[in-house]
N, C-alpha and C. Protein backbone atom coordinates (compact mmCIF):
# COMPACT_ATOMS: atom_id res chain seq x y z
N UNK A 1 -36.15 -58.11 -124.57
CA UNK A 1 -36.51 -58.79 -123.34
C UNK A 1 -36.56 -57.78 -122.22
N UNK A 2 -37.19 -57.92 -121.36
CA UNK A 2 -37.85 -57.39 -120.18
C UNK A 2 -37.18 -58.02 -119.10
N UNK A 3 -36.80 -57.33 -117.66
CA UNK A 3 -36.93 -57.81 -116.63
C UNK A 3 -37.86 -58.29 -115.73
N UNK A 4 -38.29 -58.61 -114.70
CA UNK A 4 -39.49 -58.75 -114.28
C UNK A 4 -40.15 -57.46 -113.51
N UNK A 5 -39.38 -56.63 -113.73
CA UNK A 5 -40.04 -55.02 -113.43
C UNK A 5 -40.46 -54.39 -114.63
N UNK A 6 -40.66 -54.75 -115.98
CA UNK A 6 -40.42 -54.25 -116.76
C UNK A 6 -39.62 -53.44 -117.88
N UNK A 7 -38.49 -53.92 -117.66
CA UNK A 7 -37.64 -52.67 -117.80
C UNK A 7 -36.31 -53.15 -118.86
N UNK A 8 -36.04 -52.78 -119.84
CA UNK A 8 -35.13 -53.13 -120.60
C UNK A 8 -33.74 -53.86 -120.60
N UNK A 9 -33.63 -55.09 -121.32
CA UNK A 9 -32.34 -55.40 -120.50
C UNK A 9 -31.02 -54.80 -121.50
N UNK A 10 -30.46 -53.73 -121.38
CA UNK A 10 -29.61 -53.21 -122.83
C UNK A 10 -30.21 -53.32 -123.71
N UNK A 11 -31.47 -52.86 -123.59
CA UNK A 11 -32.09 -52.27 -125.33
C UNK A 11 -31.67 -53.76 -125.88
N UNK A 12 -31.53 -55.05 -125.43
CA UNK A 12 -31.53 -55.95 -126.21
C UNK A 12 -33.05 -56.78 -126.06
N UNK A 13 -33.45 -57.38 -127.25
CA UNK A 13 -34.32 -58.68 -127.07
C UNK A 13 -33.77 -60.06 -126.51
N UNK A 14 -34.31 -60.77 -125.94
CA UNK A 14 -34.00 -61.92 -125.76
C UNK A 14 -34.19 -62.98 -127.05
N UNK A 15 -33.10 -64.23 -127.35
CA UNK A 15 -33.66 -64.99 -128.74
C UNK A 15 -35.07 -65.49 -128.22
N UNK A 16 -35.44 -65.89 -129.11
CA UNK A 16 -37.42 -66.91 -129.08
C UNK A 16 -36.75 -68.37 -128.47
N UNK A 17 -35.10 -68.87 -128.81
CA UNK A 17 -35.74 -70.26 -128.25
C UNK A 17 -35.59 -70.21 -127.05
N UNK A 18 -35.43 -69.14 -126.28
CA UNK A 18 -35.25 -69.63 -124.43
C UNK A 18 -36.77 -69.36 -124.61
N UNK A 19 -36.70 -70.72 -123.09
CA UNK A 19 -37.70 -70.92 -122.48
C UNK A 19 -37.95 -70.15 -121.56
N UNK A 20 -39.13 -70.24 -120.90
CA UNK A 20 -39.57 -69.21 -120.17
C UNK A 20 -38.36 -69.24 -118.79
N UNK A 21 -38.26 -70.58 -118.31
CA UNK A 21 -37.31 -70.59 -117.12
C UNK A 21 -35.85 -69.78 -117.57
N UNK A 22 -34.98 -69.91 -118.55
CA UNK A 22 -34.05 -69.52 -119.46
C UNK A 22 -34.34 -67.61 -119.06
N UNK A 23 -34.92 -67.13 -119.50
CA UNK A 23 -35.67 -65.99 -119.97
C UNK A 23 -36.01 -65.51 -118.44
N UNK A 24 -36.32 -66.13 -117.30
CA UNK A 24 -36.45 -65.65 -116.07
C UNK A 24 -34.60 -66.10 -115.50
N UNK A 25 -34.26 -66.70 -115.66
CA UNK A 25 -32.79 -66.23 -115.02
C UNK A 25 -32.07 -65.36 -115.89
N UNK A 26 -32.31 -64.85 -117.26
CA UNK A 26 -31.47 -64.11 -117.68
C UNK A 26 -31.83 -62.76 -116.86
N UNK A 27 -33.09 -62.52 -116.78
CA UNK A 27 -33.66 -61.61 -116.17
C UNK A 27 -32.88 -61.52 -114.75
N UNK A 28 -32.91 -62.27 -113.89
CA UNK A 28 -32.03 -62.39 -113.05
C UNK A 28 -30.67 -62.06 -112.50
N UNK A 29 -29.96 -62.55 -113.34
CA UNK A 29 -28.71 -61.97 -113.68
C UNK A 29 -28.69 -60.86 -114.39
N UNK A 30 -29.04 -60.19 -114.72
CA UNK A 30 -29.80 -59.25 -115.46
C UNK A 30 -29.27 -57.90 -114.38
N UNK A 31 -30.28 -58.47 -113.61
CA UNK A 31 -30.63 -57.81 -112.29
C UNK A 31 -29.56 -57.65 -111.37
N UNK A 32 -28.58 -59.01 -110.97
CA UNK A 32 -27.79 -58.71 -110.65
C UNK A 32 -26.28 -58.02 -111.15
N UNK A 33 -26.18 -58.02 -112.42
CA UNK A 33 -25.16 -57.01 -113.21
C UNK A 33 -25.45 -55.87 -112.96
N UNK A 34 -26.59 -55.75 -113.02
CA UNK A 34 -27.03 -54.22 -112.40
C UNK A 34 -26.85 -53.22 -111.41
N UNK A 35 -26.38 -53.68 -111.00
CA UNK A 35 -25.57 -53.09 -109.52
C UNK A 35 -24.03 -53.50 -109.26
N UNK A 36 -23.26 -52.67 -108.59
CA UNK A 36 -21.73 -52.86 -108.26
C UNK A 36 -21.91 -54.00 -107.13
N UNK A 37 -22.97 -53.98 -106.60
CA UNK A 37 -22.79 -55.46 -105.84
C UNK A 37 -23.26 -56.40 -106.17
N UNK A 38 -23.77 -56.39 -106.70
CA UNK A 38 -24.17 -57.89 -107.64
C UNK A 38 -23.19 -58.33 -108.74
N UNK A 39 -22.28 -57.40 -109.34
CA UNK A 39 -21.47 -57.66 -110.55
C UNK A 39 -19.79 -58.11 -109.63
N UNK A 40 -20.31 -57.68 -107.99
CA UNK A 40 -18.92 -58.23 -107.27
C UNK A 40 -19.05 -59.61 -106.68
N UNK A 41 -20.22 -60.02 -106.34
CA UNK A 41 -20.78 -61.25 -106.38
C UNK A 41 -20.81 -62.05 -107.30
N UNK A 42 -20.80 -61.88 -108.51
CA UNK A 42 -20.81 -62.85 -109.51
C UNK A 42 -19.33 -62.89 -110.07
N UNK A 43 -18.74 -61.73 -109.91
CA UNK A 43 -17.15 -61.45 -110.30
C UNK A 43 -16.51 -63.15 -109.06
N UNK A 44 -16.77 -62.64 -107.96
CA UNK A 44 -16.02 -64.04 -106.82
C UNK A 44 -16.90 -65.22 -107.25
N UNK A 45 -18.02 -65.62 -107.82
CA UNK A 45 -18.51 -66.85 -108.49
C UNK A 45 -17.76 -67.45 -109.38
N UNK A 46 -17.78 -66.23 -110.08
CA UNK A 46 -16.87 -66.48 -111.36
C UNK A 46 -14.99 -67.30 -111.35
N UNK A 47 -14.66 -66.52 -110.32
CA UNK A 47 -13.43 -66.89 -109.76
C UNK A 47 -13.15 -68.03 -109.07
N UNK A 48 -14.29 -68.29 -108.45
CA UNK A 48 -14.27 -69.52 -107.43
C UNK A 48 -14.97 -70.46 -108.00
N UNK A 49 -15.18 -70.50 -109.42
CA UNK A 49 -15.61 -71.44 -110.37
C UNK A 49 -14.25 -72.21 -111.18
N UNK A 50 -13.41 -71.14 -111.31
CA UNK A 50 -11.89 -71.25 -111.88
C UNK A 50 -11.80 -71.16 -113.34
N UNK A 51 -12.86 -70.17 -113.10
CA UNK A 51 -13.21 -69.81 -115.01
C UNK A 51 -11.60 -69.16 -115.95
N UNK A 52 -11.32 -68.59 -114.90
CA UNK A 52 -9.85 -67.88 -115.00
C UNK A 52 -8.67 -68.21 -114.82
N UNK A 53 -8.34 -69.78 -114.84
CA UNK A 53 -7.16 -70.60 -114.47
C UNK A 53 -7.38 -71.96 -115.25
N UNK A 54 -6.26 -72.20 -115.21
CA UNK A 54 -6.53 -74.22 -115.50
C UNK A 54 -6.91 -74.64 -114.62
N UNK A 55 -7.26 -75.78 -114.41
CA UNK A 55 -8.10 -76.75 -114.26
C UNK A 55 -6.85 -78.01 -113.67
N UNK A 56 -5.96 -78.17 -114.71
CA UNK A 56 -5.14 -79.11 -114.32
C UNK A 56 -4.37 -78.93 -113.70
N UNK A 57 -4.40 -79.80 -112.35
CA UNK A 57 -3.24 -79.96 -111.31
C UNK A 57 -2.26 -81.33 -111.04
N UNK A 58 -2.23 -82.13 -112.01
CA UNK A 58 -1.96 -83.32 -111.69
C UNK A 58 -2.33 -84.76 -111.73
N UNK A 59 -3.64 -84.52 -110.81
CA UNK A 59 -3.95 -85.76 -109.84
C UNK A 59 -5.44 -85.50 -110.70
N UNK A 60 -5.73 -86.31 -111.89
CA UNK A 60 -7.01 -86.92 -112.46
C UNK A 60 -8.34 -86.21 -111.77
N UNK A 61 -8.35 -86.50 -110.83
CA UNK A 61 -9.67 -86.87 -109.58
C UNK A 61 -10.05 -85.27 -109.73
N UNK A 62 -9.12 -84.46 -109.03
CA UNK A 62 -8.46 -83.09 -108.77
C UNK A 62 -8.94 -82.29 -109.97
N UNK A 63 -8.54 -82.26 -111.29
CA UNK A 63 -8.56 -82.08 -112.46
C UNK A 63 -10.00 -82.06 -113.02
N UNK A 64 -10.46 -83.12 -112.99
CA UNK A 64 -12.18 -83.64 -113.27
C UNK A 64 -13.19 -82.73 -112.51
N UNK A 65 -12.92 -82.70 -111.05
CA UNK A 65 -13.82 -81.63 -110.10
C UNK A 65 -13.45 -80.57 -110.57
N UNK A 66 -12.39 -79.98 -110.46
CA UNK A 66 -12.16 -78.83 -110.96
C UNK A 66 -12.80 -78.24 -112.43
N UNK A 67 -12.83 -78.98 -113.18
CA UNK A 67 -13.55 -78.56 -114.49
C UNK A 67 -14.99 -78.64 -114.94
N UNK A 68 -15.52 -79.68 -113.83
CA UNK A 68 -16.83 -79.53 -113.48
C UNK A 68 -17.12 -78.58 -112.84
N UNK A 69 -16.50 -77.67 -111.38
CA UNK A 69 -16.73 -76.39 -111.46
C UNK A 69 -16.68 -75.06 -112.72
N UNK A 70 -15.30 -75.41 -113.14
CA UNK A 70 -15.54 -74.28 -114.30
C UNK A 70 -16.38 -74.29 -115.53
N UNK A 71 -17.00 -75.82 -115.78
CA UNK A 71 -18.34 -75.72 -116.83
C UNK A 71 -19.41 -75.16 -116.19
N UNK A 72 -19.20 -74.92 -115.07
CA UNK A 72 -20.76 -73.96 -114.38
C UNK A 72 -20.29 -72.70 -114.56
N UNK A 73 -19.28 -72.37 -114.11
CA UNK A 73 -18.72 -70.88 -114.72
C UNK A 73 -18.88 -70.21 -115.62
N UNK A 74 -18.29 -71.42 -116.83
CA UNK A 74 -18.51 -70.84 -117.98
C UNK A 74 -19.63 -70.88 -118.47
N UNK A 75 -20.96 -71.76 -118.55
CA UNK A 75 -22.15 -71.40 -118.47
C UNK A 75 -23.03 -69.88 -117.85
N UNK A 76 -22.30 -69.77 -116.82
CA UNK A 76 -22.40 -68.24 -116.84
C UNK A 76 -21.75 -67.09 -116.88
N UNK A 77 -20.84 -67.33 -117.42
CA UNK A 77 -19.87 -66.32 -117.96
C UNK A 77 -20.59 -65.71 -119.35
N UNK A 78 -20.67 -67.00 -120.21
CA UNK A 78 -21.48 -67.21 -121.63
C UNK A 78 -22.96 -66.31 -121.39
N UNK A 79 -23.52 -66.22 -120.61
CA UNK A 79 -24.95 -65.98 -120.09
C UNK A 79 -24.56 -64.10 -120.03
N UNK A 80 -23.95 -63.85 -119.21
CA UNK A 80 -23.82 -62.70 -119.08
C UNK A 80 -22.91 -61.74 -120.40
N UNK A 81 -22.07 -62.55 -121.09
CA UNK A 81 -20.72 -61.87 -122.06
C UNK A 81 -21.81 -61.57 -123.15
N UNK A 82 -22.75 -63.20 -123.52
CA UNK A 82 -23.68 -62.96 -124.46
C UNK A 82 -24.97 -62.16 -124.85
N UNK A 83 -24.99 -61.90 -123.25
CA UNK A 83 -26.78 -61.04 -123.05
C UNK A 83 -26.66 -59.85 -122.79
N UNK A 84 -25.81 -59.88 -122.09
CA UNK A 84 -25.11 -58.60 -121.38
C UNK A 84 -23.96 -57.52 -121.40
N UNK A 85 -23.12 -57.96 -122.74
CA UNK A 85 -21.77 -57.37 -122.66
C UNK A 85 -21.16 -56.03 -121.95
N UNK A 86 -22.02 -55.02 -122.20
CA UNK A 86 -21.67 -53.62 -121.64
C UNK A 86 -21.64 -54.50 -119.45
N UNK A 87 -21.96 -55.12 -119.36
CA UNK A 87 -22.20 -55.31 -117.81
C UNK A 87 -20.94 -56.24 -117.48
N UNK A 88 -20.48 -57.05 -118.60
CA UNK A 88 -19.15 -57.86 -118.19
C UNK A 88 -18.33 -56.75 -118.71
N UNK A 89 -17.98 -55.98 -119.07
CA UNK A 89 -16.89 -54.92 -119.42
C UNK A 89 -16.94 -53.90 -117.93
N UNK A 90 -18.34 -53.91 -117.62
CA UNK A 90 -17.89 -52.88 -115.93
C UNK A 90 -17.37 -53.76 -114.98
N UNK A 91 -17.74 -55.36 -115.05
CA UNK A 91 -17.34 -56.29 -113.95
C UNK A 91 -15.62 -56.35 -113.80
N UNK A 92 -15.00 -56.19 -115.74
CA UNK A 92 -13.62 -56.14 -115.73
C UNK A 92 -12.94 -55.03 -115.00
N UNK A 93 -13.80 -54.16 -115.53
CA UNK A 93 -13.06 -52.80 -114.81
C UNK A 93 -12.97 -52.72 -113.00
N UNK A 94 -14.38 -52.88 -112.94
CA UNK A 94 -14.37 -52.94 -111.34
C UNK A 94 -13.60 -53.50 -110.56
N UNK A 95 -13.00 -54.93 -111.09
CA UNK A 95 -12.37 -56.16 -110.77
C UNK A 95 -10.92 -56.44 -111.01
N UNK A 96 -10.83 -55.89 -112.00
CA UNK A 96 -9.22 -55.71 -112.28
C UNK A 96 -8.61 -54.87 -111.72
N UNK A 97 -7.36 -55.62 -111.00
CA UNK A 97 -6.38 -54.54 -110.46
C UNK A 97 -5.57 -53.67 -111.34
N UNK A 98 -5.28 -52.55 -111.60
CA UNK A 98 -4.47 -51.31 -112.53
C UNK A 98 -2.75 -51.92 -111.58
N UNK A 99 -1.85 -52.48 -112.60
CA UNK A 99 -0.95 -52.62 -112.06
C UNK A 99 0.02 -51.03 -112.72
């Protein structure tokens, strides 16, 4: 698969069943892994999705929203780990504090 500049996304192909829309946001994100600011932007998406915590606090209501944010998360967490891996391994590094 191609970006929309042409240009390789990790020497990987994209599978045949994405659709063209599918196949233009991978490209996308693509694009934005590609850079230390785009992989810090999606790093605080990622976070403020609550991809990285539970979900449960208690209170039902609370719990339910909350995990409806993190199924968008993880939808693109999945998007990038799967298409992209070498680009979620710099997001860890970049992102993780060295205690």
């Amino acid at each position: 698969m191609h970006n929309i500049d042409g240009e390789a996304l990790e020497g990987r192909e994209a599978p045949p069943e994405l659709t063209r829309e599918q196949a233009l946001d991978l490209d996308a994100v693509a694009a934005l892994v590609g850079t230390a600011h785009g992989r810090r932007i999606l790093w605080r998406l990622l976070e403020s999705a609550g991809v990285f915590r539970l979900s449960y606090t208690g209170d039902i209501h609370e719990t339910l929203f909350r995990e409806g944010r993190r199924a968008v998360g993880l939808e693109l967490l999945a998007l990038i780990v799967n298409h992209m891996p070498h680009s979620y391994a710099a997001m860890l590094t970049e992102n993780t504090i060295n205690v």
